[in-house]
N, C-alpha and C. Protein backbone atom coordinates (compact mmCIF):
# COMPACT_ATOMS: atom_id res chain seq x y z
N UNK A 1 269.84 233.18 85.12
CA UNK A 1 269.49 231.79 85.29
C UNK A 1 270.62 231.01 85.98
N UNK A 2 271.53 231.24 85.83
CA UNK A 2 272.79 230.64 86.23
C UNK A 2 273.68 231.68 87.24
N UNK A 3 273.26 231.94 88.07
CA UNK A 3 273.95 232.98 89.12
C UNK A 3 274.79 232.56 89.67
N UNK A 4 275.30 231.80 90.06
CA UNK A 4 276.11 230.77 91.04
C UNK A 4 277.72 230.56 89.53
N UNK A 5 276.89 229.95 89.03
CA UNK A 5 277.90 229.63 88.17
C UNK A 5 278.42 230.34 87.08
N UNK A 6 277.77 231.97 86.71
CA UNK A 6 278.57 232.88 86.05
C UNK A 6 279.03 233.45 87.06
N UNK A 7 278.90 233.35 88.17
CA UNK A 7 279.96 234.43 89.42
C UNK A 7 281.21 233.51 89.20
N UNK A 8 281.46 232.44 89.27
CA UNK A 8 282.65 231.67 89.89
C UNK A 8 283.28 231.18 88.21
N UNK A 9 282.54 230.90 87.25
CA UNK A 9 283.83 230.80 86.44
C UNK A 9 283.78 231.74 85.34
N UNK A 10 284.58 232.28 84.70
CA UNK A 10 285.45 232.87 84.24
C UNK A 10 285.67 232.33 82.63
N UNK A 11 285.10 232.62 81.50
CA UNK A 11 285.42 232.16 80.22
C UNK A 11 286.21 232.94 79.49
N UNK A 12 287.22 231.88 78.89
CA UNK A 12 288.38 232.54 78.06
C UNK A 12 288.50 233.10 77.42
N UNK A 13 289.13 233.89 76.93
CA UNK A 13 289.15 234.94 75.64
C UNK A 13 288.37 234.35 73.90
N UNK A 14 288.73 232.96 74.15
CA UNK A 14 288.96 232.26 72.63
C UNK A 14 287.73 231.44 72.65
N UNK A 15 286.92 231.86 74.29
CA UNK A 15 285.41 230.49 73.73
C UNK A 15 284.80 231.39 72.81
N UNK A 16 283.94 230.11 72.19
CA UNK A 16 283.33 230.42 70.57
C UNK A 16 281.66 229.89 70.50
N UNK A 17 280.75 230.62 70.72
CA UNK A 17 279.24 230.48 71.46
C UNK A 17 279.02 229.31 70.15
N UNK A 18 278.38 228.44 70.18
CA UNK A 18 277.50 227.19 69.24
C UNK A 18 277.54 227.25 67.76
N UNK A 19 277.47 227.04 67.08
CA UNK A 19 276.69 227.54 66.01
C UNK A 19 275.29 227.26 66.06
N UNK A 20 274.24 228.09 65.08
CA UNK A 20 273.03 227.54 65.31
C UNK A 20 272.59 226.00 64.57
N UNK A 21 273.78 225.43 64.16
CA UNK A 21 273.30 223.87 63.67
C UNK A 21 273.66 223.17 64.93
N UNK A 22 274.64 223.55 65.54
CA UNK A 22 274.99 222.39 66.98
C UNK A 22 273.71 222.46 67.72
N UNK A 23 273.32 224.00 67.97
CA UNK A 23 271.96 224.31 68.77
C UNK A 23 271.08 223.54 68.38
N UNK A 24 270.41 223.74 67.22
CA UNK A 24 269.05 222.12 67.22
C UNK A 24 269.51 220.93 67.00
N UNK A 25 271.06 220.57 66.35
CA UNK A 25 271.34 219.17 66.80
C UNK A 25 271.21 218.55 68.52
N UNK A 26 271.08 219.29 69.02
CA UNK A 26 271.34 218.76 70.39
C UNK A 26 269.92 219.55 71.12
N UNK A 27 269.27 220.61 70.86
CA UNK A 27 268.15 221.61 71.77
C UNK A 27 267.95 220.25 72.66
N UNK A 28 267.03 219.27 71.80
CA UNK A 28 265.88 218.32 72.19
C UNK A 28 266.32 217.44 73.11
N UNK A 29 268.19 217.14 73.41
CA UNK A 29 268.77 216.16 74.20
C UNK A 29 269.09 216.88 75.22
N UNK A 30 269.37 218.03 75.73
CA UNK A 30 270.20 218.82 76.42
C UNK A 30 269.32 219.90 77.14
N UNK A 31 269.28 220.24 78.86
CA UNK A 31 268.42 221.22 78.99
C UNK A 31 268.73 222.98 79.05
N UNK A 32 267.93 223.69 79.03
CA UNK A 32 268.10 225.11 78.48
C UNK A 32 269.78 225.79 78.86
N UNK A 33 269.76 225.25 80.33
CA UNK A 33 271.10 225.60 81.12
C UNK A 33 272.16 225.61 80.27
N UNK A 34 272.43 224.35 79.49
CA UNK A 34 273.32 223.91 78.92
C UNK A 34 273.45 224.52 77.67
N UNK A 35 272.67 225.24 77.08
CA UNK A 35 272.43 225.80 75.50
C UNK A 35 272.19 227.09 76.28
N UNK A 36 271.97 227.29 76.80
CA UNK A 36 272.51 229.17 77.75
C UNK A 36 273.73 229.14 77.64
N UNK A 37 274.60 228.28 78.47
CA UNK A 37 276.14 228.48 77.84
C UNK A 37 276.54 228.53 76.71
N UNK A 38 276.57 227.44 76.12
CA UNK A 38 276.37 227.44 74.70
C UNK A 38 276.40 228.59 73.63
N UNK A 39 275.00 228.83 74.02
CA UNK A 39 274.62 230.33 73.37
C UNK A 39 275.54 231.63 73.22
N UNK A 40 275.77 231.77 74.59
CA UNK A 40 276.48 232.92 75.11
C UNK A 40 277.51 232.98 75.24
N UNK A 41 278.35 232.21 75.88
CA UNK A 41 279.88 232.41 76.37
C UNK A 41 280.55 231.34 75.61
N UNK A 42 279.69 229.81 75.35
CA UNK A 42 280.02 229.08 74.55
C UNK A 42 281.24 227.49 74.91
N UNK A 43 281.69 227.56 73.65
CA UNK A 43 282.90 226.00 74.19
C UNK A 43 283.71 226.93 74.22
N UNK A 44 284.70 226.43 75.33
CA UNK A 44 285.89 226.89 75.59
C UNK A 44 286.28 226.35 77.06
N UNK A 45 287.36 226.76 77.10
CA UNK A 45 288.07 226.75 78.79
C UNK A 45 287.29 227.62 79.57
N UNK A 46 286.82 227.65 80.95
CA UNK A 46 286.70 228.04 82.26
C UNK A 46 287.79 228.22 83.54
N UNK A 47 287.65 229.22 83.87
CA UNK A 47 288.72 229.51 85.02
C UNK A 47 290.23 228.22 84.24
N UNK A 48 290.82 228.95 83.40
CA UNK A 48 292.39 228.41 82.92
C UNK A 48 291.82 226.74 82.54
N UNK A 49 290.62 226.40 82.63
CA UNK A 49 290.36 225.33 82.17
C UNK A 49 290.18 223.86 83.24
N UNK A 50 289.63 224.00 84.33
CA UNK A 50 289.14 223.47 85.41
C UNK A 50 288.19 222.78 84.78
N UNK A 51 287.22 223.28 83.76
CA UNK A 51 286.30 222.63 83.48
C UNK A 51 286.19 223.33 81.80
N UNK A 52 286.31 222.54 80.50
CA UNK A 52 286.06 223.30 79.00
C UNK A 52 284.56 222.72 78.89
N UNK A 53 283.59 223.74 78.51
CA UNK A 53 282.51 222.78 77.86
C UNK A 53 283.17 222.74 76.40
N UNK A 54 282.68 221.69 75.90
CA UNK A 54 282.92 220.97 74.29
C UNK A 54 281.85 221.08 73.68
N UNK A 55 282.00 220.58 72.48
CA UNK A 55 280.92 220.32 71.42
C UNK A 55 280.78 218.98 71.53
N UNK A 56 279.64 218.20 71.66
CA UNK A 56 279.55 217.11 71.92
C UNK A 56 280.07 216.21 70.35
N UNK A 57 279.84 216.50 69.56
CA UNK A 57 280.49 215.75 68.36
C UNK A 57 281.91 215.46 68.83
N UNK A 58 282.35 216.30 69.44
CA UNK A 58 283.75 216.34 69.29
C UNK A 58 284.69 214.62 70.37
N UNK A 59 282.98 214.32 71.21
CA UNK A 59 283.69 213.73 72.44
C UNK A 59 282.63 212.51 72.34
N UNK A 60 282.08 212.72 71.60
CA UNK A 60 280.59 211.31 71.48
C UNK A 60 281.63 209.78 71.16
N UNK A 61 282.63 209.66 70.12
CA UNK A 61 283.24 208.85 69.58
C UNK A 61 283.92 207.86 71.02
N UNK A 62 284.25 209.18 71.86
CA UNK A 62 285.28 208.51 73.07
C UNK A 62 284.12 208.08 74.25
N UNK A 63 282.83 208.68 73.95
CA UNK A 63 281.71 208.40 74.95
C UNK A 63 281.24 207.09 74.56
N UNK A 64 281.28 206.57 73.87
CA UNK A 64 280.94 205.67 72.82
C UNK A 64 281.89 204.45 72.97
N UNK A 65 283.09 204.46 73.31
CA UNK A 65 284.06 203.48 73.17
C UNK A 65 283.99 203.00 75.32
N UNK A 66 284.04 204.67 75.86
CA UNK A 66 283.99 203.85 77.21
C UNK A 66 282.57 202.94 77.88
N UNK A 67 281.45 203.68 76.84
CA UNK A 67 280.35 203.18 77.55
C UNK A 67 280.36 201.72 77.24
N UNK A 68 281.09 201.47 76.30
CA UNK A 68 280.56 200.12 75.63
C UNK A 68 279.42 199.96 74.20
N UNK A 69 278.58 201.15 74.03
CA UNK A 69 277.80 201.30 73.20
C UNK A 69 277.97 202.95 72.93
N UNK A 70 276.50 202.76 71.54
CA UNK A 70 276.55 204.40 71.59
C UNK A 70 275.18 204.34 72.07
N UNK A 71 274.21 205.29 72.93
CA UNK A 71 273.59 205.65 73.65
C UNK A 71 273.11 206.99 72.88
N UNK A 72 272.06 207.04 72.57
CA UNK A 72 271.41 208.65 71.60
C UNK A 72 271.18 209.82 72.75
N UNK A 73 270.67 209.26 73.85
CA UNK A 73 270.42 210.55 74.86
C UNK A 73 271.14 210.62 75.88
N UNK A 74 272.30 210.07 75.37
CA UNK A 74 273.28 210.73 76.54
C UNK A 74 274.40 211.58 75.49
N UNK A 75 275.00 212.73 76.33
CA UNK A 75 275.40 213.45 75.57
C UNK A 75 276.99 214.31 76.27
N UNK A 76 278.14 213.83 75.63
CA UNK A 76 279.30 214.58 76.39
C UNK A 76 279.40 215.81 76.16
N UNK A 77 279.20 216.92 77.21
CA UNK A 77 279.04 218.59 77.34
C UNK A 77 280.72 218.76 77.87
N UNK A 78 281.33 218.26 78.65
CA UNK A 78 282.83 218.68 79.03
C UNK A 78 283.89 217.67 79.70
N UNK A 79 284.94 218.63 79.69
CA UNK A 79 285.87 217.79 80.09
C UNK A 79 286.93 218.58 81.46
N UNK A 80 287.25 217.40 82.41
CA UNK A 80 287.73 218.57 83.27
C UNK A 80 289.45 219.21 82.82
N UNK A 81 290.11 219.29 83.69
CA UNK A 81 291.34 219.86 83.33
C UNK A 81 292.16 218.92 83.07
N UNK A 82 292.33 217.27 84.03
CA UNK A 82 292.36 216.19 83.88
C UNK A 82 292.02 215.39 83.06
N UNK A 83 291.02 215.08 82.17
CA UNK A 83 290.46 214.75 80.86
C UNK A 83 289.54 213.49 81.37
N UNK A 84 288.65 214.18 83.01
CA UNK A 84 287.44 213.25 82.82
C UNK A 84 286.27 213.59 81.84
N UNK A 85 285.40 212.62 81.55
CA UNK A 85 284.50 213.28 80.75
C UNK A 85 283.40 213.40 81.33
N UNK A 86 282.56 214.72 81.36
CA UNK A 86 281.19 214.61 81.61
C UNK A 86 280.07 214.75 80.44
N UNK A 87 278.80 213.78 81.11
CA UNK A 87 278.29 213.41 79.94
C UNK A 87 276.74 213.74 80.70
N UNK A 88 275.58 214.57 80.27
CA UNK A 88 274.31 214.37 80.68
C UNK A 88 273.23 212.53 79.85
N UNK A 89 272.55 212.96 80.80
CA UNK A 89 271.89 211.21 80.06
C UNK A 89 270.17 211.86 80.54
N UNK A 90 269.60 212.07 79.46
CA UNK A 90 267.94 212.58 79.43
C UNK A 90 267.55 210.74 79.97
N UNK A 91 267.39 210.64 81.09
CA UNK A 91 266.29 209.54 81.42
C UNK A 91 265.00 209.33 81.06
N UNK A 92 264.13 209.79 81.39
CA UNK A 92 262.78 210.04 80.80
C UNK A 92 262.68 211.65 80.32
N UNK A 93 261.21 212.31 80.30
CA UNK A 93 261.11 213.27 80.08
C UNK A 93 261.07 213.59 81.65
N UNK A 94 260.86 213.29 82.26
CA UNK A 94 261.28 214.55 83.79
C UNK A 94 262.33 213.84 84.08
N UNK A 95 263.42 212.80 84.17
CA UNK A 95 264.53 212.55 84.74
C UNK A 95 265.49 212.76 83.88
N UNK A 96 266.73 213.18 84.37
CA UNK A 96 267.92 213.25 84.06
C UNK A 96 269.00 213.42 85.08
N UNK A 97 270.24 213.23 84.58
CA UNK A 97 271.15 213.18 85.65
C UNK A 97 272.85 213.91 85.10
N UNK A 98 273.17 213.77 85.65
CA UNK A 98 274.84 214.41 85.03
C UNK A 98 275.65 213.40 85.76
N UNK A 99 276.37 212.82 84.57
CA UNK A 99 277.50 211.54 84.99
C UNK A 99 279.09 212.21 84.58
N UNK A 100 280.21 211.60 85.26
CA UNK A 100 281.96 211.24 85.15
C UNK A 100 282.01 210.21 84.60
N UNK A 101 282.90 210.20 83.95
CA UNK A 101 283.96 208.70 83.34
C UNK A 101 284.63 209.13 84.00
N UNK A 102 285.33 208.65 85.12
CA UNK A 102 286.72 208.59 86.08
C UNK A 102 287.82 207.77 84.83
N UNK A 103 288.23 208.32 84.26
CA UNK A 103 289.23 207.63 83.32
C UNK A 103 290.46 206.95 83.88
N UNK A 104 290.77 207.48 84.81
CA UNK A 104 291.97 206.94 85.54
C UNK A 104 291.52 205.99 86.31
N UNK A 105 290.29 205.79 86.51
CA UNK A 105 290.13 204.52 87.45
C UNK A 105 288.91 203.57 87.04
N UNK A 106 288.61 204.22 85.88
CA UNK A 106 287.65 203.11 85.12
C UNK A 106 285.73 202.96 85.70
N UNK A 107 285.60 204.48 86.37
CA UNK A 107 284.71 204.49 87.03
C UNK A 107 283.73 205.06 86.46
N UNK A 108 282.41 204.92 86.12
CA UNK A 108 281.35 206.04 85.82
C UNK A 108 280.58 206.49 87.47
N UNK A 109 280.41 207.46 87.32
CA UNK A 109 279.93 208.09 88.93
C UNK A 109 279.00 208.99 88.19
N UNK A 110 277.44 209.04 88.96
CA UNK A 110 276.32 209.71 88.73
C UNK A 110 276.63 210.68 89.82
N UNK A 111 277.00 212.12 89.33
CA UNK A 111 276.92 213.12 90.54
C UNK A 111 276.15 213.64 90.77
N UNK A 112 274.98 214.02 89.65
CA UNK A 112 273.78 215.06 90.44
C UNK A 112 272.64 214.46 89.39
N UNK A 113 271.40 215.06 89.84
CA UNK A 113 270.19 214.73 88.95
C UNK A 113 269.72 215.49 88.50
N UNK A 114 270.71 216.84 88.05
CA UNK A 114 270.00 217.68 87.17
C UNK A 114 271.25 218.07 86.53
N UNK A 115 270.96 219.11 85.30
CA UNK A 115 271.90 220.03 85.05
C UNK A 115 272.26 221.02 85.86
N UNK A 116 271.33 221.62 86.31
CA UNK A 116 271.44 223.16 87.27
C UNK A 116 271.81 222.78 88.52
N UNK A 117 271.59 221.30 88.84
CA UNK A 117 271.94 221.34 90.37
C UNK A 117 273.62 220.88 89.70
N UNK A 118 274.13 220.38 88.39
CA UNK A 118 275.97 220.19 88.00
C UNK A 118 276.39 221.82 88.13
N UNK A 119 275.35 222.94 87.33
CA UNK A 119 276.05 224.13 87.13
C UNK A 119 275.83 225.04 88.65
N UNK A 120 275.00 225.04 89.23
CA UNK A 120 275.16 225.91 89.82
C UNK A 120 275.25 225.11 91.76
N UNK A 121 275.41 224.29 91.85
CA UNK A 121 275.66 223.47 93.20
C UNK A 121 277.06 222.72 93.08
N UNK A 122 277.14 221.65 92.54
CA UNK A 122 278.33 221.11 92.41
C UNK A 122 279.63 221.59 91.87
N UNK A 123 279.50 222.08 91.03
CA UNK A 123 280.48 223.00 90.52
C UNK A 123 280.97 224.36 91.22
N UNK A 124 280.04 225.00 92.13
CA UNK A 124 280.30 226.19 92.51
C UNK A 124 280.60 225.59 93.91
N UNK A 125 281.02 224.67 94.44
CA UNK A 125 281.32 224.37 95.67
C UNK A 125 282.67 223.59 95.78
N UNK A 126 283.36 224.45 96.66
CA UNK A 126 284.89 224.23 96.77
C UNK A 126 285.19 222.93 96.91
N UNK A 127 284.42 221.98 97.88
CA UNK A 127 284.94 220.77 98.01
C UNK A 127 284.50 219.56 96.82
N UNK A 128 283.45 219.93 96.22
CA UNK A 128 282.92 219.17 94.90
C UNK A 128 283.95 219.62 94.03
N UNK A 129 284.47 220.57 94.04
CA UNK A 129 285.43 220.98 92.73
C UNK A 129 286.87 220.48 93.02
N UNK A 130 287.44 220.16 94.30
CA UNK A 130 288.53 219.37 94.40
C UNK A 130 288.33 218.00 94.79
N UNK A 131 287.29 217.36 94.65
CA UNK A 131 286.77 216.06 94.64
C UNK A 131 286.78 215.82 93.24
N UNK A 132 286.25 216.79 92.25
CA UNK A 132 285.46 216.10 91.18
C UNK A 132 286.43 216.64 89.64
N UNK A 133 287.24 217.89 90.22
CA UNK A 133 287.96 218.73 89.23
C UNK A 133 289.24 218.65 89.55
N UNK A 134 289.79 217.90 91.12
CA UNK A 134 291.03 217.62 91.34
C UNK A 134 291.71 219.54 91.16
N UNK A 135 290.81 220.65 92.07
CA UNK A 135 291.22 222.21 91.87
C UNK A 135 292.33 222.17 92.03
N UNK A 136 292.64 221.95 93.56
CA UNK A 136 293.96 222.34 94.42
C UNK A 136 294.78 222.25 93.11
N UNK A 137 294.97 220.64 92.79
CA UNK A 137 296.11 220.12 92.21
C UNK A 137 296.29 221.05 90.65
N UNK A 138 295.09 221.11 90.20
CA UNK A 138 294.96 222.04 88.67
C UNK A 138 295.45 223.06 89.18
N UNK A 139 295.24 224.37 90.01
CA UNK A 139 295.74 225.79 90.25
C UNK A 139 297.33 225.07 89.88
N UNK A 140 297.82 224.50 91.00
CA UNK A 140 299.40 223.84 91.16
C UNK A 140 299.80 223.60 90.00
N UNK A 141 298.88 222.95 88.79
CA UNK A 141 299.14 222.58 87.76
C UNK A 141 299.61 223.89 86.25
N UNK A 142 298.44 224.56 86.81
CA UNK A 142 298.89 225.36 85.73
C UNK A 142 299.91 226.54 86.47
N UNK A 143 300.37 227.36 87.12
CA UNK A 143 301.04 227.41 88.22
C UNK A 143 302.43 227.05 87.12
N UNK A 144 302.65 225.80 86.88
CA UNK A 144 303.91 225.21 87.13
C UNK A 144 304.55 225.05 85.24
N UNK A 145 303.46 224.33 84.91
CA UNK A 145 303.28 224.11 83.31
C UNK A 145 302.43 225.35 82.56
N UNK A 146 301.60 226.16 82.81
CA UNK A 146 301.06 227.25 82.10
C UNK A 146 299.67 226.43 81.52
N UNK A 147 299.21 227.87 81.09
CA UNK A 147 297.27 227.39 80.49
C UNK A 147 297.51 226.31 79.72
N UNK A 148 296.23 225.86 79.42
CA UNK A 148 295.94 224.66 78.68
C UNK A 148 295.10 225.34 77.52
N UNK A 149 295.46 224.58 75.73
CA UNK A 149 294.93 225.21 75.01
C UNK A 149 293.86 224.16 74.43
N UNK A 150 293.14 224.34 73.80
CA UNK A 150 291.34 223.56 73.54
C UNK A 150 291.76 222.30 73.78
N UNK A 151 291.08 221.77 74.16
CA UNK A 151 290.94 220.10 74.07
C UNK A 151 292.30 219.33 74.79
N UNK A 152 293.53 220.25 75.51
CA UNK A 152 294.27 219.87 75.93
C UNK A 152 293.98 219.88 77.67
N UNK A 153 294.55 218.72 78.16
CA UNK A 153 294.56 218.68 79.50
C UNK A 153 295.51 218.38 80.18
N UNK A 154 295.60 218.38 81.81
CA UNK A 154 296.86 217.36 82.17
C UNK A 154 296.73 216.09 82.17
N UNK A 155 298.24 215.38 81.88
CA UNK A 155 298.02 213.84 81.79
C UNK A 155 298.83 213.51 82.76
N UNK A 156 298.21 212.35 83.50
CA UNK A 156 299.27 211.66 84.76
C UNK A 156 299.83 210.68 83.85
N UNK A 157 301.27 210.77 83.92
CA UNK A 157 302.46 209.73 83.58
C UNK A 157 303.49 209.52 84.73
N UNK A 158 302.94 208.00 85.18
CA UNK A 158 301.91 206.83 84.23
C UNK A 158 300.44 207.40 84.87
N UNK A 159 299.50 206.73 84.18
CA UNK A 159 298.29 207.20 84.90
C UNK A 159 297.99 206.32 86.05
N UNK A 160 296.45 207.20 86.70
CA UNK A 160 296.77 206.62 88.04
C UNK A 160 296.68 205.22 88.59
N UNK A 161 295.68 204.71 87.50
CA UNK A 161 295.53 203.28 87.97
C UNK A 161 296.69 202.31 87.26
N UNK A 162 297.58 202.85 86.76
CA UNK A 162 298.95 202.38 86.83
C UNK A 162 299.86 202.53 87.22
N UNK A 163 299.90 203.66 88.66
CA UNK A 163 301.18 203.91 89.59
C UNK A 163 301.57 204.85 89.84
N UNK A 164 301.00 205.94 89.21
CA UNK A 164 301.22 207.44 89.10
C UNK A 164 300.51 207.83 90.48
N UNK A 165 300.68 209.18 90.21
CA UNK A 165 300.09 209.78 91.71
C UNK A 165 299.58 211.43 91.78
N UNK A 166 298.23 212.13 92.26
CA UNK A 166 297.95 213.17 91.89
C UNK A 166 299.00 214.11 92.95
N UNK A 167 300.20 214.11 91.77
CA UNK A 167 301.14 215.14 92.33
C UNK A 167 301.67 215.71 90.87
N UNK A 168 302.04 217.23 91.09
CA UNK A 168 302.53 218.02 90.09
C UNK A 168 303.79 217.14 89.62
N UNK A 169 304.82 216.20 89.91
CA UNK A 169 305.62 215.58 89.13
C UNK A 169 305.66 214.56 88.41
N UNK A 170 303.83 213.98 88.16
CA UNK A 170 303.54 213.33 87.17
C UNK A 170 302.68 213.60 85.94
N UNK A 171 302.42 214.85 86.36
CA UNK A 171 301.53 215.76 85.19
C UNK A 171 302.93 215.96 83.87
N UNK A 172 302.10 215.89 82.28
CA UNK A 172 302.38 216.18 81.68
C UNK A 172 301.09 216.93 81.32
N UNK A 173 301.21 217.72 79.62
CA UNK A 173 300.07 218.18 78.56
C UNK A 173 299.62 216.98 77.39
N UNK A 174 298.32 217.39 77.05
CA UNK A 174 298.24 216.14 76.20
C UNK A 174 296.88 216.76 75.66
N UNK A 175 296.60 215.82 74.21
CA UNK A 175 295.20 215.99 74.27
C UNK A 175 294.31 215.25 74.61
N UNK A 176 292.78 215.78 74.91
CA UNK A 176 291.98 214.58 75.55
C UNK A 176 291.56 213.96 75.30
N UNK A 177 291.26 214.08 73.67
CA UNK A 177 290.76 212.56 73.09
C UNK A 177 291.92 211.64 72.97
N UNK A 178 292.91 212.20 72.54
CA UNK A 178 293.79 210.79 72.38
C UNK A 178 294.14 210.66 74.00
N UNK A 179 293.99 211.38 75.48
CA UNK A 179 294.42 210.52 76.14
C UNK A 179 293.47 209.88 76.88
N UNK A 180 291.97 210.05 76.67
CA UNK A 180 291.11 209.60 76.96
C UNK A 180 291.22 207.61 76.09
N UNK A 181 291.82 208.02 75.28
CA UNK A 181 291.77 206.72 74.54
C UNK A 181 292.66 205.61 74.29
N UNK A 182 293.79 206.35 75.00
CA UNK A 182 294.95 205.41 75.38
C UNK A 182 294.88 205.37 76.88
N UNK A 183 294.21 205.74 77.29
CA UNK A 183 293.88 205.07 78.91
C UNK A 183 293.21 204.11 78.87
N UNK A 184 292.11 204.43 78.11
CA UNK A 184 291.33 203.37 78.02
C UNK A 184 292.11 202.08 77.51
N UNK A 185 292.89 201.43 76.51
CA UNK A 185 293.12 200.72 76.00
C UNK A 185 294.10 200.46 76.89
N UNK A 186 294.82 201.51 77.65
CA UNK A 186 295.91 200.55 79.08
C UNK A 186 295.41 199.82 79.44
N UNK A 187 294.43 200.28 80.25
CA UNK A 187 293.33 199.34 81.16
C UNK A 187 292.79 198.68 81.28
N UNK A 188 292.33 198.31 80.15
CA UNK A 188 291.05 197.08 79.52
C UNK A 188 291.64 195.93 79.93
């Protein structure tokens, strides 16, 4: 089902497939694609962590604080290496879409209108992945600082919409909820 996107990434030793309570907490919000991973290979890091899917419990609280509300059918599936968040949003029963929180710049961006066209088009394409995953700079990143472990990402210090710059000498490690959440509160 996912050809494109089990060729190109790569899951870590330590991902840990769903349990079957996350599975029907979420079946009814989330489409099959997304609970195929899930299922199988699970949360964890991808290629050194370019992209972790999460457990959405884990990231709803911080989805929740940037949206302004909490929202029932939208749902945070990952985070990139950087600690944007991606979040699907069930529109109707035939629409949906896959959204970014640009955290560093205070942006939500709708990138695709499906799941399968996030897993297996956008994601598996070199220039969407250093547009949207900031690659180049992540390879460089880990490269320099080493893997990233669950829920940890790089952090720009200062971040970017305070002066920093996507270069390896403003990366630190961090985790992503708390730096998802002290960005936020820079910025506001």
């Amino acid at each position: 089902m996912l050809k494109n996107f089990n060729s190109y990434y790569k899951p870590a030793s330590d991902c840990v497939p769903a349990s079957a309570e996350t599975i029907q907490q979420y079946e009814s919000k989330v489409p099959a694609s997304l609970i195929e991973i899930w299922k199988t290979t699970g949360f964890g890091k991808y290629n050194d962590g370019l992209i972790e899917f999460v457990n959405p419990a884990d990231f709803e609280n911080n989805l929740w604080t940037w949206l302004g509300r909490e929202v029932p059918n939208y749902v945070p599936f990952a985070i990139s290496g950087f600690g944007e968040l991606f979040y699907y949003r069930k529109l109707t029963e035939e629409d949906e879409d896959v959204c970014l929180i640009d955290i560093q710049y205070r942006k939500i961006e709708t990138l695709v209108w499906s799941m399968t066209g996030f897993l297996e088009d956008l994601l598996t394409d070199e220039e969407d992945r250093n547009v949207w995953l900031r690659e180049s700079l992540f390879v460089e990143a880990v490269k320099q600082n080493g893997k990233l472990e669950k829920h940890e990402v790089f952090t720009f210090a200062p971040i970017l919409a305070l002066g920093g710059a996507e270069e390896i000498d403003y990366l630190q490690k961090g985790n992503a909820q708390v730096y998802q959440e002290l960005v936020f509160q820079m910025t506001s």
